[in-house]
N, C-alpha and C. Protein backbone atom coordinates (compact mmCIF):
# COMPACT_ATOMS: atom_id res chain seq x y z
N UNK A 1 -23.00 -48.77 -8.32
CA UNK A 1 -21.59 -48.59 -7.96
C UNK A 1 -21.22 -47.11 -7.91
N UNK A 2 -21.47 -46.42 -8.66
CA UNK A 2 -20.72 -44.73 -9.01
C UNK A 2 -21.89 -44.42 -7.66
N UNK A 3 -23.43 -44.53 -7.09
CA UNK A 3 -23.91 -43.84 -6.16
C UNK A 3 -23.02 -44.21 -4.87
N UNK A 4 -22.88 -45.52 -4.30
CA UNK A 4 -21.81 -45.74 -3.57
C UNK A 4 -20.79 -44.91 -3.52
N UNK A 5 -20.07 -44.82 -4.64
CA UNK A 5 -18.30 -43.83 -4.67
C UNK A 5 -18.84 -42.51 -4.55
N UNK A 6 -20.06 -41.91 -4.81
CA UNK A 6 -20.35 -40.97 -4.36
C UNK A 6 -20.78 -40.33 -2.98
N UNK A 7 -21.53 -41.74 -2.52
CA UNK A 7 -21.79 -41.61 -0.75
C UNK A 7 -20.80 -41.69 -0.07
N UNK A 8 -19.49 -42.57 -0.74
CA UNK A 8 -18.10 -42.30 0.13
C UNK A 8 -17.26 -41.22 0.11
N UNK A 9 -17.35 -40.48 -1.30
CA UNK A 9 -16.78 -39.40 -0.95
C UNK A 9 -17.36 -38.27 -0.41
N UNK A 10 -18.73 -38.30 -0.60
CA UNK A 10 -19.37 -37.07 0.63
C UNK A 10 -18.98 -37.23 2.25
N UNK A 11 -19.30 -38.70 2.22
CA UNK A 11 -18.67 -39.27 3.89
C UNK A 11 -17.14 -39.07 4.05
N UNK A 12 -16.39 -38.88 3.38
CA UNK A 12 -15.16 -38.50 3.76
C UNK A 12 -14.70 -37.24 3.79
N UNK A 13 -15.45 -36.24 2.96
CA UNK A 13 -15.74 -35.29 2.58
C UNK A 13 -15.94 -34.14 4.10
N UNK A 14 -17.06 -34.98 4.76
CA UNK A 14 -17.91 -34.34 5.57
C UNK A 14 -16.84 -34.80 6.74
N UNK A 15 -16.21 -35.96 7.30
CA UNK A 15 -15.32 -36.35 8.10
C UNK A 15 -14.18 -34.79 8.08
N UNK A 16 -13.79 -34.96 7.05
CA UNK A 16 -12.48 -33.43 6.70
C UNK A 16 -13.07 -32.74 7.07
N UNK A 17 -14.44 -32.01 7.15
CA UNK A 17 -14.46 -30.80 7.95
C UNK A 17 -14.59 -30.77 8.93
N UNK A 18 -14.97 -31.87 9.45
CA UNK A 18 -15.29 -32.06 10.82
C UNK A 18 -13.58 -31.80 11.64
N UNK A 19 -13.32 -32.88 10.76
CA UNK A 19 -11.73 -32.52 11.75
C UNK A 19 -11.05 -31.53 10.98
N UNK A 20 -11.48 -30.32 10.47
CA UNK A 20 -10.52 -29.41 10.08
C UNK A 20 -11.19 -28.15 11.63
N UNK A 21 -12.61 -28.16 11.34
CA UNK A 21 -13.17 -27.47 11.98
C UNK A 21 -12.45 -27.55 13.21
N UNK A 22 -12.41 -29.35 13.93
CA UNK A 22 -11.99 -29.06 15.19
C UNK A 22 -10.12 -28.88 15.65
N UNK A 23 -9.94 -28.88 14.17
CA UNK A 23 -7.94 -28.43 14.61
C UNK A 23 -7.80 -26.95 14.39
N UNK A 24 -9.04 -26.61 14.14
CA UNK A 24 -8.91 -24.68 13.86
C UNK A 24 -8.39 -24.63 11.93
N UNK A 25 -8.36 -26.30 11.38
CA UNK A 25 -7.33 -25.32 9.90
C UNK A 25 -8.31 -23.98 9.27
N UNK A 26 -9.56 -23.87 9.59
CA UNK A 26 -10.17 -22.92 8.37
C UNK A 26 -10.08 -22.19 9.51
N UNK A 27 -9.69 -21.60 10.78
CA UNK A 27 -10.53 -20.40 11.06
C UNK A 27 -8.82 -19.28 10.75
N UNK A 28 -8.92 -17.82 11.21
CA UNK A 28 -7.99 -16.95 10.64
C UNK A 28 -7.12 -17.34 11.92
N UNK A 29 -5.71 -16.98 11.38
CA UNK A 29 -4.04 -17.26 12.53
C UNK A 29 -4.30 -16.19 13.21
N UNK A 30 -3.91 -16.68 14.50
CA UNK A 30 -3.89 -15.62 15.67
C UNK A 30 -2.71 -14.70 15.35
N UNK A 31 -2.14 -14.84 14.80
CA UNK A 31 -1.08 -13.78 14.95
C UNK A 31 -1.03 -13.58 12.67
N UNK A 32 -0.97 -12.35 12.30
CA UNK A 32 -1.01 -12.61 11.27
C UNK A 32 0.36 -11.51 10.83
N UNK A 33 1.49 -11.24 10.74
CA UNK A 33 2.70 -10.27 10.56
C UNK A 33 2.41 -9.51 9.14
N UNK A 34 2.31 -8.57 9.24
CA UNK A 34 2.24 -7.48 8.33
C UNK A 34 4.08 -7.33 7.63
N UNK A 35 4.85 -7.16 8.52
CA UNK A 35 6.04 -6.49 8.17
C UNK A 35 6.99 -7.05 8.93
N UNK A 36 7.70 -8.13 8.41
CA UNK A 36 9.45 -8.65 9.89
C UNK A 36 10.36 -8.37 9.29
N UNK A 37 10.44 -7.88 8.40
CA UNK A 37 11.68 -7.12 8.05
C UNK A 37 13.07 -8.30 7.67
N UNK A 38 12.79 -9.08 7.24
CA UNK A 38 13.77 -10.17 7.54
C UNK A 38 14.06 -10.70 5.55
N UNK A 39 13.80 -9.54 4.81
CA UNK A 39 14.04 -10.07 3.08
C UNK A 39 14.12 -8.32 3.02
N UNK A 40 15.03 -7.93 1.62
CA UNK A 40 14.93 -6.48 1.42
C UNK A 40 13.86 -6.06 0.74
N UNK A 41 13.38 -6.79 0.50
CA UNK A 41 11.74 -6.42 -0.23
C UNK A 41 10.62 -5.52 0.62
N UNK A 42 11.07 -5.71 2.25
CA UNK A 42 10.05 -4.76 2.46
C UNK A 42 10.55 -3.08 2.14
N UNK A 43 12.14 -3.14 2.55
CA UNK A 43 12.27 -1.60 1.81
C UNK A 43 11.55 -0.93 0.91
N UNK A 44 11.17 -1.92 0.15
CA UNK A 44 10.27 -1.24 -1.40
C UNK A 44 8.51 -1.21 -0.71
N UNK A 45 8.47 -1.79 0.39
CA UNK A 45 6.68 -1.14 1.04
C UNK A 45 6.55 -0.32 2.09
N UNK A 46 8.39 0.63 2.06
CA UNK A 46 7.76 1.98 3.05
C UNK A 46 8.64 3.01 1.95
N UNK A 47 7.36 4.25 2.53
CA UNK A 47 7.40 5.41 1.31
C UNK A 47 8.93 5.99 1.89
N UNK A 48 9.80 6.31 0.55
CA UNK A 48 10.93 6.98 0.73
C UNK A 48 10.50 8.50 0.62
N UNK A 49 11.17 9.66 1.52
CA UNK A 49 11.12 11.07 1.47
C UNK A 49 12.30 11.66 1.99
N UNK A 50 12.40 12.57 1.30
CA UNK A 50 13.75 13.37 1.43
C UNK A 50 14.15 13.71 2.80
N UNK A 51 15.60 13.42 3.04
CA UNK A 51 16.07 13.34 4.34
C UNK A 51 15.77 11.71 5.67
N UNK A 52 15.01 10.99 4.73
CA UNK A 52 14.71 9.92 5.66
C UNK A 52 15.95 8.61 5.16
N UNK A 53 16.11 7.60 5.78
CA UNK A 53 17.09 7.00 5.29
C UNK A 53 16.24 5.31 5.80
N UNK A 54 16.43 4.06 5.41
CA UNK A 54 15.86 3.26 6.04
C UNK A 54 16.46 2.25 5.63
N UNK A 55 17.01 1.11 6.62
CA UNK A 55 17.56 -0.22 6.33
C UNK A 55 17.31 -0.84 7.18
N UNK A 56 17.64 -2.18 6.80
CA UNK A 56 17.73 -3.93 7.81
C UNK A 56 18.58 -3.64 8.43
N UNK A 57 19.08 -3.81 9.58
CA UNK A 57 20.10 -3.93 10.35
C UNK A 57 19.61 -5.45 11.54
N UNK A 58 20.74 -5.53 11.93
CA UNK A 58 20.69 -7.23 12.99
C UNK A 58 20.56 -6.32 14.72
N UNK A 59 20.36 -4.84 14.41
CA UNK A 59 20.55 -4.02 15.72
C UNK A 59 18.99 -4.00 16.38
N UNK A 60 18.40 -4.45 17.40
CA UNK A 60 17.59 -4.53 18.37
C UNK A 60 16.78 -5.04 17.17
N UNK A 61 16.61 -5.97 16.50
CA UNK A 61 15.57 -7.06 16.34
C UNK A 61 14.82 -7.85 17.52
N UNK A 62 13.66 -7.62 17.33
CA UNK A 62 12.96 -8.59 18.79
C UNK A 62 12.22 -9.99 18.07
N UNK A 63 12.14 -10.03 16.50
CA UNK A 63 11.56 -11.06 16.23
C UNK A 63 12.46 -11.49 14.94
N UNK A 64 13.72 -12.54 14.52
CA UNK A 64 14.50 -12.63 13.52
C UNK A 64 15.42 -12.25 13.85
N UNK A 65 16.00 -12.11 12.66
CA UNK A 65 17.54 -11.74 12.67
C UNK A 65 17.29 -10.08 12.31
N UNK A 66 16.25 -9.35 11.98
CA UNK A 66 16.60 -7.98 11.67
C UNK A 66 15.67 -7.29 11.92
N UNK A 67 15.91 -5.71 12.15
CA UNK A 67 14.63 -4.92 12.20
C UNK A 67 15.06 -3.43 11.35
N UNK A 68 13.84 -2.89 11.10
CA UNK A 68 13.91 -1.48 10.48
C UNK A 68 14.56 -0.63 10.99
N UNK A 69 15.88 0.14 11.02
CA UNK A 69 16.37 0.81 11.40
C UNK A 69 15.75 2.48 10.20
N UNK A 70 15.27 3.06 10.99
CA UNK A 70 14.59 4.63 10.53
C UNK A 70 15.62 5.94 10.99
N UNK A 71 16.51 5.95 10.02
CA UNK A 71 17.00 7.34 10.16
C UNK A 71 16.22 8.62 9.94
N UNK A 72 15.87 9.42 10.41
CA UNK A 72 14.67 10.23 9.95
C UNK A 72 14.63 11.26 10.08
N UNK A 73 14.65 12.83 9.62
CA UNK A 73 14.72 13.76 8.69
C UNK A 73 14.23 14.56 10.33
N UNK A 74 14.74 16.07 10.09
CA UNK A 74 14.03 17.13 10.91
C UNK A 74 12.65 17.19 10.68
N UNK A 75 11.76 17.46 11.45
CA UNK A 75 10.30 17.81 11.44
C UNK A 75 9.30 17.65 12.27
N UNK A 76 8.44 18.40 12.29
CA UNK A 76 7.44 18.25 13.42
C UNK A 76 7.25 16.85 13.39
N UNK A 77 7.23 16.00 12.55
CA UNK A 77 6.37 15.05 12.05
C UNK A 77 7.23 13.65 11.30
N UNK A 78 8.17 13.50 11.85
CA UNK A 78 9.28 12.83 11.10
C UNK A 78 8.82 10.56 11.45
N UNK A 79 8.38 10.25 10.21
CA UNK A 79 8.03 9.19 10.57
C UNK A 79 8.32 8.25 9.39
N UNK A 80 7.11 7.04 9.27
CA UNK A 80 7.02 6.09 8.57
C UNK A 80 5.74 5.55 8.10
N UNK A 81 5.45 5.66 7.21
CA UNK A 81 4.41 5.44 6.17
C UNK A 81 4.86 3.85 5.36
N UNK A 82 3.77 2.97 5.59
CA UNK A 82 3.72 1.42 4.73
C UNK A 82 2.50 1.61 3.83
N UNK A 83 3.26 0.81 2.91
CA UNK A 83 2.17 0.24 2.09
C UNK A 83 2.32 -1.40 1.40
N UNK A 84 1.57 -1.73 0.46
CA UNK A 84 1.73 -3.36 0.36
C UNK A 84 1.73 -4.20 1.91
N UNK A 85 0.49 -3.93 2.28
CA UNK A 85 0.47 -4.67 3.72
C UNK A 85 -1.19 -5.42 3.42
N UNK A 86 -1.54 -6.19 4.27
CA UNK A 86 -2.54 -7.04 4.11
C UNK A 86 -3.90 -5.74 5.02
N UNK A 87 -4.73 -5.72 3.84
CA UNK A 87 -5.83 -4.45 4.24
C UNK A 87 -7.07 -4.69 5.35
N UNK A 88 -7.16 -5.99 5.44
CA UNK A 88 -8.93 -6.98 6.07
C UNK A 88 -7.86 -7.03 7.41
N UNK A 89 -8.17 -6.38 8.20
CA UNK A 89 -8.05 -6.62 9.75
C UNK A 89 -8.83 -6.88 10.74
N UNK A 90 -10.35 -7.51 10.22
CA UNK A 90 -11.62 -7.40 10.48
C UNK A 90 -11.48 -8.57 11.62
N UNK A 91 -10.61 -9.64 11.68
CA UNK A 91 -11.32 -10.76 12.54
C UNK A 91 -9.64 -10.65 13.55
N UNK A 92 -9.31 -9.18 13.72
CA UNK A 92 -7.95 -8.99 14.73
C UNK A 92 -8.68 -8.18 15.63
N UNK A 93 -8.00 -7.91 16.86
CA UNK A 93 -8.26 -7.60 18.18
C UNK A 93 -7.07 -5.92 18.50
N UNK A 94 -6.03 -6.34 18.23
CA UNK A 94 -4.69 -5.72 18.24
C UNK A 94 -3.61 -5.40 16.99
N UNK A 95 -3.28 -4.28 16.89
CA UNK A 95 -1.92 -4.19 16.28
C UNK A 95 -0.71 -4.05 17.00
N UNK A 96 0.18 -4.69 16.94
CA UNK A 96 1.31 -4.73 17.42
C UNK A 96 2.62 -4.59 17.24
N UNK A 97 3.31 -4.08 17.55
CA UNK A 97 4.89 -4.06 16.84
C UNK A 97 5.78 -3.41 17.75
N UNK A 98 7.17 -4.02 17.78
CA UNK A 98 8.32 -3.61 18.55
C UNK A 98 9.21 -2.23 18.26
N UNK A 99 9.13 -1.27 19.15
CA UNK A 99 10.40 -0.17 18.83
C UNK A 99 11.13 0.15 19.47
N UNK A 100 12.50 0.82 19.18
CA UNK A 100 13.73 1.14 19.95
C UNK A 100 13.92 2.25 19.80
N UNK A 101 14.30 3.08 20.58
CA UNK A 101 14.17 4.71 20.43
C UNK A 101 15.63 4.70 21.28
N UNK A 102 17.06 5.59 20.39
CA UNK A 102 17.89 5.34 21.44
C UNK A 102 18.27 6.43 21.82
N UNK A 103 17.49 7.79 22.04
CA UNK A 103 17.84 9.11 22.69
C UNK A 103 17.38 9.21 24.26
N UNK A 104 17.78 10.45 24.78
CA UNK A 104 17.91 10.40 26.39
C UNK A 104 16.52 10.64 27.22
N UNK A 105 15.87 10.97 26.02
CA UNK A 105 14.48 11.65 26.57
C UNK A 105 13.29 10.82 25.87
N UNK A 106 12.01 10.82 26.72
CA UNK A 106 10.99 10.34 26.74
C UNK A 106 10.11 10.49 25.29
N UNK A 107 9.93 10.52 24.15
CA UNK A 107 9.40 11.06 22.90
C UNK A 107 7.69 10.89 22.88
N UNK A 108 7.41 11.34 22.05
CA UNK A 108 5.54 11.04 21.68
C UNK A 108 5.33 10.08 20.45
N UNK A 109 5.00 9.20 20.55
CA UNK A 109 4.99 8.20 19.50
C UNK A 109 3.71 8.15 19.01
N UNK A 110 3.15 8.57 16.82
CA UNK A 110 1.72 8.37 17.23
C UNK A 110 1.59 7.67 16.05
N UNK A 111 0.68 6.67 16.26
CA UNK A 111 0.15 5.63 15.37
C UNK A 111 -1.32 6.17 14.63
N UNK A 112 -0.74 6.51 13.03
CA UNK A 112 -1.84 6.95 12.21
C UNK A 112 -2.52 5.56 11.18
N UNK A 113 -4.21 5.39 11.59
CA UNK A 113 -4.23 4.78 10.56
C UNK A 113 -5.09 4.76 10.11
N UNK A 114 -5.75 4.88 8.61
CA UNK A 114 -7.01 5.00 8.11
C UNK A 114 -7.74 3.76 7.25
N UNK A 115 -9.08 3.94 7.04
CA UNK A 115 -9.79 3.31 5.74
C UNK A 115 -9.65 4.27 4.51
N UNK A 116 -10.85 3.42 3.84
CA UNK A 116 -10.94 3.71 2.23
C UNK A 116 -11.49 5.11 2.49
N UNK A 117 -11.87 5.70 3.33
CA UNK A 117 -12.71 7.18 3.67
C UNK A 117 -12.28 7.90 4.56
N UNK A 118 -11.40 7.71 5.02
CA UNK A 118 -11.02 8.48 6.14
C UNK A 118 -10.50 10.02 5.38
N UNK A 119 -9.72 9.93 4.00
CA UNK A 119 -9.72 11.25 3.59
C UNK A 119 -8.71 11.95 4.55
N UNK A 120 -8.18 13.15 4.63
CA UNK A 120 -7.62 14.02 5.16
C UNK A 120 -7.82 14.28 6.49
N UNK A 121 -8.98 14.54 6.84
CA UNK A 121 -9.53 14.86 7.89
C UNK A 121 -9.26 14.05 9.06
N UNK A 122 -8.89 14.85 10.12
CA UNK A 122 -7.98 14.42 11.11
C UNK A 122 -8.80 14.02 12.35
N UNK A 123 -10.30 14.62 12.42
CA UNK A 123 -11.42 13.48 13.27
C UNK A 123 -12.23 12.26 12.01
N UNK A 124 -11.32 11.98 10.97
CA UNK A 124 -11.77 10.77 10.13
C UNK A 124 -11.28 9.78 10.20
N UNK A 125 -9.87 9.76 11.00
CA UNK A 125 -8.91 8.10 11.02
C UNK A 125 -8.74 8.50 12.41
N UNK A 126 -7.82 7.51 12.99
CA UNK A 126 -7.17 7.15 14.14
C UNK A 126 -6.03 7.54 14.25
N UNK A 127 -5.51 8.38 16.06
CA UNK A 127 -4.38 8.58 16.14
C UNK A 127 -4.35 8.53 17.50
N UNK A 128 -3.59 7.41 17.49
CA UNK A 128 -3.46 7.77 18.88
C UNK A 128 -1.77 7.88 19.44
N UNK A 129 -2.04 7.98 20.49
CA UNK A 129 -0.47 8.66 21.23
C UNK A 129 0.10 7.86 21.97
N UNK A 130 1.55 7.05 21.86
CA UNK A 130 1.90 5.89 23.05
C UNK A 130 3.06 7.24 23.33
N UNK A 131 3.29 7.01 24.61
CA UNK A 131 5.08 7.23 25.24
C UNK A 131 5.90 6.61 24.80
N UNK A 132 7.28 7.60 24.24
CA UNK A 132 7.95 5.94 23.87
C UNK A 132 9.54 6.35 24.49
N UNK A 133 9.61 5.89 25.66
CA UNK A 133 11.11 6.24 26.37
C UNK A 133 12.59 5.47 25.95
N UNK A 134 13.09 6.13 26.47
CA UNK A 134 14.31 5.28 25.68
C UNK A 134 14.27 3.89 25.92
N UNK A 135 15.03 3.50 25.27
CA UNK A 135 14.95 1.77 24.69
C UNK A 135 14.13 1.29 23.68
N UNK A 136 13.90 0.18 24.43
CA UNK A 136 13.00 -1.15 23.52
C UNK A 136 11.40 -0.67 24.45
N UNK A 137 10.35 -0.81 23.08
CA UNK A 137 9.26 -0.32 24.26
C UNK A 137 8.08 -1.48 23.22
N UNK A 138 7.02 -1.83 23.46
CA UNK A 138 6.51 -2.72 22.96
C UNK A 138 5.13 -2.05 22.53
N UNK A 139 4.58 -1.76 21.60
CA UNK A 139 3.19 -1.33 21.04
C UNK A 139 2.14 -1.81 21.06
N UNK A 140 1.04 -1.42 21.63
CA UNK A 140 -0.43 -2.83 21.28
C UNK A 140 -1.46 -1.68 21.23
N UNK A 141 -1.92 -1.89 20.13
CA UNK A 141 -3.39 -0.74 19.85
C UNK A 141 -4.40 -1.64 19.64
N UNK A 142 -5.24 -1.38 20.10
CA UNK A 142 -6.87 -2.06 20.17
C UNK A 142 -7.30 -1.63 18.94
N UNK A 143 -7.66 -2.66 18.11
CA UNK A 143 -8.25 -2.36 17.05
C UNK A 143 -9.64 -2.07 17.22
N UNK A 144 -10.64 -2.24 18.44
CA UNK A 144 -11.75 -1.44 18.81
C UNK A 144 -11.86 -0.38 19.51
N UNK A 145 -10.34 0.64 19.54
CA UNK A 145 -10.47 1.93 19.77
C UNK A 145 -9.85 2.84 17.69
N UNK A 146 -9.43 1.69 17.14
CA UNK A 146 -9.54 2.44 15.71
C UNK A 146 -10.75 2.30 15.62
N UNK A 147 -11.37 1.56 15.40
CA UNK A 147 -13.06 1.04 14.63
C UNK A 147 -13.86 2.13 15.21
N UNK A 148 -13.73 2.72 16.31
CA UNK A 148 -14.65 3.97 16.85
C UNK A 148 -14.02 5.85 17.09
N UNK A 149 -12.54 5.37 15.87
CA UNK A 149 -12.03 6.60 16.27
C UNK A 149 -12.42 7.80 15.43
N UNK A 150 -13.00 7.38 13.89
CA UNK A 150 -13.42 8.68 13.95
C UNK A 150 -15.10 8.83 13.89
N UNK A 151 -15.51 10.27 14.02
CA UNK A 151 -16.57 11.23 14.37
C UNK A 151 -17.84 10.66 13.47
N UNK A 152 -19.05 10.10 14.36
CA UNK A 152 -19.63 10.04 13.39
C UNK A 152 -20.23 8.98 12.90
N UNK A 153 -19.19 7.52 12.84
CA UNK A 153 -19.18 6.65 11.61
C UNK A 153 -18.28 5.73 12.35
N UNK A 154 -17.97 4.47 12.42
CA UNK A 154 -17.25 3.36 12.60
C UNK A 154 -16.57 3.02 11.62
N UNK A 155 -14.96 3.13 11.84
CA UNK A 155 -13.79 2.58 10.54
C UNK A 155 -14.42 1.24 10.15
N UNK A 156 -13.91 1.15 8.60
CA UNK A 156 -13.96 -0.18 8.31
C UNK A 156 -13.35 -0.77 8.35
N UNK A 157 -12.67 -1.92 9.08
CA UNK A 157 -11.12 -2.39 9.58
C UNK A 157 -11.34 -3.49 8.10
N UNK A 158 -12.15 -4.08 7.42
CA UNK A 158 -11.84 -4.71 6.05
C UNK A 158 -11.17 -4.19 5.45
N UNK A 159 -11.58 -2.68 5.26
CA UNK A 159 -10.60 -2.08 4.08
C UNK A 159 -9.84 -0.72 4.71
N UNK A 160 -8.54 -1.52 5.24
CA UNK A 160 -7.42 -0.49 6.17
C UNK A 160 -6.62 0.19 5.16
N UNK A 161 -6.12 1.34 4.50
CA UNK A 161 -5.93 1.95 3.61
C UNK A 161 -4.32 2.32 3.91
N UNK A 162 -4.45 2.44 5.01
CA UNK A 162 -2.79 3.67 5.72
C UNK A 162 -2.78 3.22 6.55
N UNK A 163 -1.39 2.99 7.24
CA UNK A 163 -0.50 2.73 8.23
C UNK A 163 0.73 3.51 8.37
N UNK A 164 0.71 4.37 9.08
CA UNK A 164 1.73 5.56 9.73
C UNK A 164 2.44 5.30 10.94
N UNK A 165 3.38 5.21 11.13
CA UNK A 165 4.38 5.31 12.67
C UNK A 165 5.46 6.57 12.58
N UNK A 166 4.88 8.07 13.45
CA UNK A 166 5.56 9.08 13.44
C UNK A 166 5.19 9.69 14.68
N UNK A 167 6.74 10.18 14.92
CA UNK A 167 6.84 10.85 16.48
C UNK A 167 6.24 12.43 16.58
N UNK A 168 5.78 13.22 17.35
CA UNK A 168 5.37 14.41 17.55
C UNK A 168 6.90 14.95 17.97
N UNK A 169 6.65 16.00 17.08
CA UNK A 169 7.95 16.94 17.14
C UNK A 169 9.47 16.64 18.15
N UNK A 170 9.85 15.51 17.61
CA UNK A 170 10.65 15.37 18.66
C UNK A 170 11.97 16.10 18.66
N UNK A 171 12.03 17.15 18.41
CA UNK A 171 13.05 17.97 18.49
C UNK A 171 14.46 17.53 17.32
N UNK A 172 15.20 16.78 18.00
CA UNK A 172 16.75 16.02 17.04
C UNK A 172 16.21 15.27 16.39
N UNK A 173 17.03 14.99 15.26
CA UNK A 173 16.43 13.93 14.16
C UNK A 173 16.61 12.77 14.70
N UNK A 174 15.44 12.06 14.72
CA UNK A 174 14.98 10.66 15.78
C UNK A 174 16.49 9.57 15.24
N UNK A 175 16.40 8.65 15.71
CA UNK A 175 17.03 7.29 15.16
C UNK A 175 15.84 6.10 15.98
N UNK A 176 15.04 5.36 14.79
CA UNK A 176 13.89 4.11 15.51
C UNK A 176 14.68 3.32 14.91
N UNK A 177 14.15 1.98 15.50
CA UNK A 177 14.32 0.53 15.41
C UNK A 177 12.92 -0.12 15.13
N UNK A 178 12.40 -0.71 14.54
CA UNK A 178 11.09 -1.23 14.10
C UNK A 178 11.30 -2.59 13.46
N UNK A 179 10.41 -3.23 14.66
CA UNK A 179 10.18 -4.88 14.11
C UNK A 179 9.29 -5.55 14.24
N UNK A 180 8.67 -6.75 13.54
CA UNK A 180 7.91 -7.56 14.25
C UNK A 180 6.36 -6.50 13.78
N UNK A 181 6.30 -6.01 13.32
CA UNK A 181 4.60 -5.40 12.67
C UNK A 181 3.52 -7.02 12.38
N UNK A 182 2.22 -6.89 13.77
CA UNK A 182 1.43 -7.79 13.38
C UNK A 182 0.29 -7.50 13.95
N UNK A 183 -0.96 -8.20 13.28
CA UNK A 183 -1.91 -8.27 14.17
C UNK A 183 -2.25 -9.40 14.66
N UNK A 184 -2.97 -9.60 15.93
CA UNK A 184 -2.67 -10.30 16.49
C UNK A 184 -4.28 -10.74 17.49
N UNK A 185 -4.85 -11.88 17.94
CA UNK A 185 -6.16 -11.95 18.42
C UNK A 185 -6.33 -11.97 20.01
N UNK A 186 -7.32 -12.21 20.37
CA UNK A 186 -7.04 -11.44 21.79
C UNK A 186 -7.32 -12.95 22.51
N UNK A 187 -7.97 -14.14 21.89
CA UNK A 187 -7.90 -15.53 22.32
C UNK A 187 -7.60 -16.34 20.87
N UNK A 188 -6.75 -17.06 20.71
CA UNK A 188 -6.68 -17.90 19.98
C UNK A 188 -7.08 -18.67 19.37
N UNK A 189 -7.33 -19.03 18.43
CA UNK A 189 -8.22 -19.91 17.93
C UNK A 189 -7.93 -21.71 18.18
N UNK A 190 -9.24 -22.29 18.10
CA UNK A 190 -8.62 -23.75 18.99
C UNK A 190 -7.72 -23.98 17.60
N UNK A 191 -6.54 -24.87 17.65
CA UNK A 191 -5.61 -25.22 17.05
C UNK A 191 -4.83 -24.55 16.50
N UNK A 192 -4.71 -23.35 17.80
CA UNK A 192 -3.48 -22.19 17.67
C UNK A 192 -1.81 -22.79 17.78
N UNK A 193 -1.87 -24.09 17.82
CA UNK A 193 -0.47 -24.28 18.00
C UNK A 193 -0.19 -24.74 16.21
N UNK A 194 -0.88 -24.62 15.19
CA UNK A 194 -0.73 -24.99 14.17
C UNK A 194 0.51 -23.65 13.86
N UNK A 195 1.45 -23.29 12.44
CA UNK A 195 2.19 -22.51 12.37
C UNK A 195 1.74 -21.20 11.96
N UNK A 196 2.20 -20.05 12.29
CA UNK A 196 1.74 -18.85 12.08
C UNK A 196 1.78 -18.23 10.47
N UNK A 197 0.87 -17.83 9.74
CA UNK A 197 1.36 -17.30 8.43
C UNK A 197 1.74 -16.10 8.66
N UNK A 198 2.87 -15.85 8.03
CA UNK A 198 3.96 -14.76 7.48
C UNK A 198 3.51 -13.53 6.80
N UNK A 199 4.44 -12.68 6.65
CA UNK A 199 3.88 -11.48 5.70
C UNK A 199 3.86 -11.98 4.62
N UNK A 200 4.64 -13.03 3.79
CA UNK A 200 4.93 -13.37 3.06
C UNK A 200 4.35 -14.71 2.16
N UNK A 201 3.10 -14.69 3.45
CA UNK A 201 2.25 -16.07 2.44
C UNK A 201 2.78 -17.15 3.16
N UNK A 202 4.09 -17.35 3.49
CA UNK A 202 4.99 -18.52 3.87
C UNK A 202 4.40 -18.66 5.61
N UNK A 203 4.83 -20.28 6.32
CA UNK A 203 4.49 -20.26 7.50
C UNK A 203 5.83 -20.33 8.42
N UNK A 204 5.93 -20.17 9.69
CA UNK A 204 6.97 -20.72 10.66
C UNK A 204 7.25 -21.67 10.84
């Protein structure tokens, strides 16, 4: 009797993966959100510095009810630094995220981001340069132009260390809009219509 209850629960056992395998539940969410800005808790996972100012506002959200509004300080270099974000970006394709820039002129937008080694050194991480003209403009970085950006050596996208969003000298003190921070896969996994997990552990 107990070898029986044991051959049935391996056989049911082995059934569950079968159909987990084929609804996609074990493989990683195509879309995985780092940051939606939609609880005040992320305030406390971007670095505060003198002259920068940062809140929720309901003003040009593209995903929720809110996005990062970045008041931000004179400087060559006037940006945004996260932390408490999910580090293994290993089985993503893209980073992605929405911004609003509401001055008259065209700005330099550059996305800094490193591993556990990247260190200081500025051919050791990734930077690259989007345009970012007035309005709403939409972001997508290939996570296989970080993995080969610096000199030498291939990033380790397991262990992503830094995440930076700062404009090149844009003259007046900027005003951004920032929402919707995710990564995201470049085909879906079969039983992509299952719900997306959150920054927050939680699903849609």
């Amino acid at each position: 009797m107990i070898r029986l209850r044991v051959r049935i629960a391996l056989y049911a056992a082995a059934l569950l993966a079968v159909f987990a395998a084929g609804c996609g539940l074990f493989e990683t969410p195509s879309v995985r959100v780092l940051f939606d800005f939609e609880d005040d808790r992320d305030l406390d996972r971007v670095w505060w510095s003198c002259h920068d100012l940062f809140s929720l506002t309901a003003e040009h959200a593209s995903s929720g009810d809110h996005a990062l509004r970045c008041d931000l300080g004179i400087g060559d270099y006037p940006g945004v630094r996260f932390h408490g974000f999910e580090k293994n970006w290993e089985e993503y394709d893209r980073l992605a995220f929405s911004i609003f820039q509401n001055g008259a002129d065209t700005l330099t937008l550059v996305v800094r981001i490193d591993d556990t080694e990247s260190g200081e050194e500025f051919s050791n991480r990734y930077n690259g340069r989007f345009p970012l003209p007035p309005g709403s403009t939409e972001i997508r970085v290939p996570l296989e132009d970080v993995r080969r950006a610096p000199e030498g050596r291939l990033m380790d996208l397991s262990r992503v260390e830094k995440l930076v969003v700062f404009l090149f000298r844009p003259g007046d003190p900027p005003v951004l809009w920032l929402d919707h921070i995710r990564l995201e896969k470049e085909n879906p996994p079969r039983g992509a219509g299952f719900p997306r997990e959150r920054s927050n552990g939680s699903i849609d």
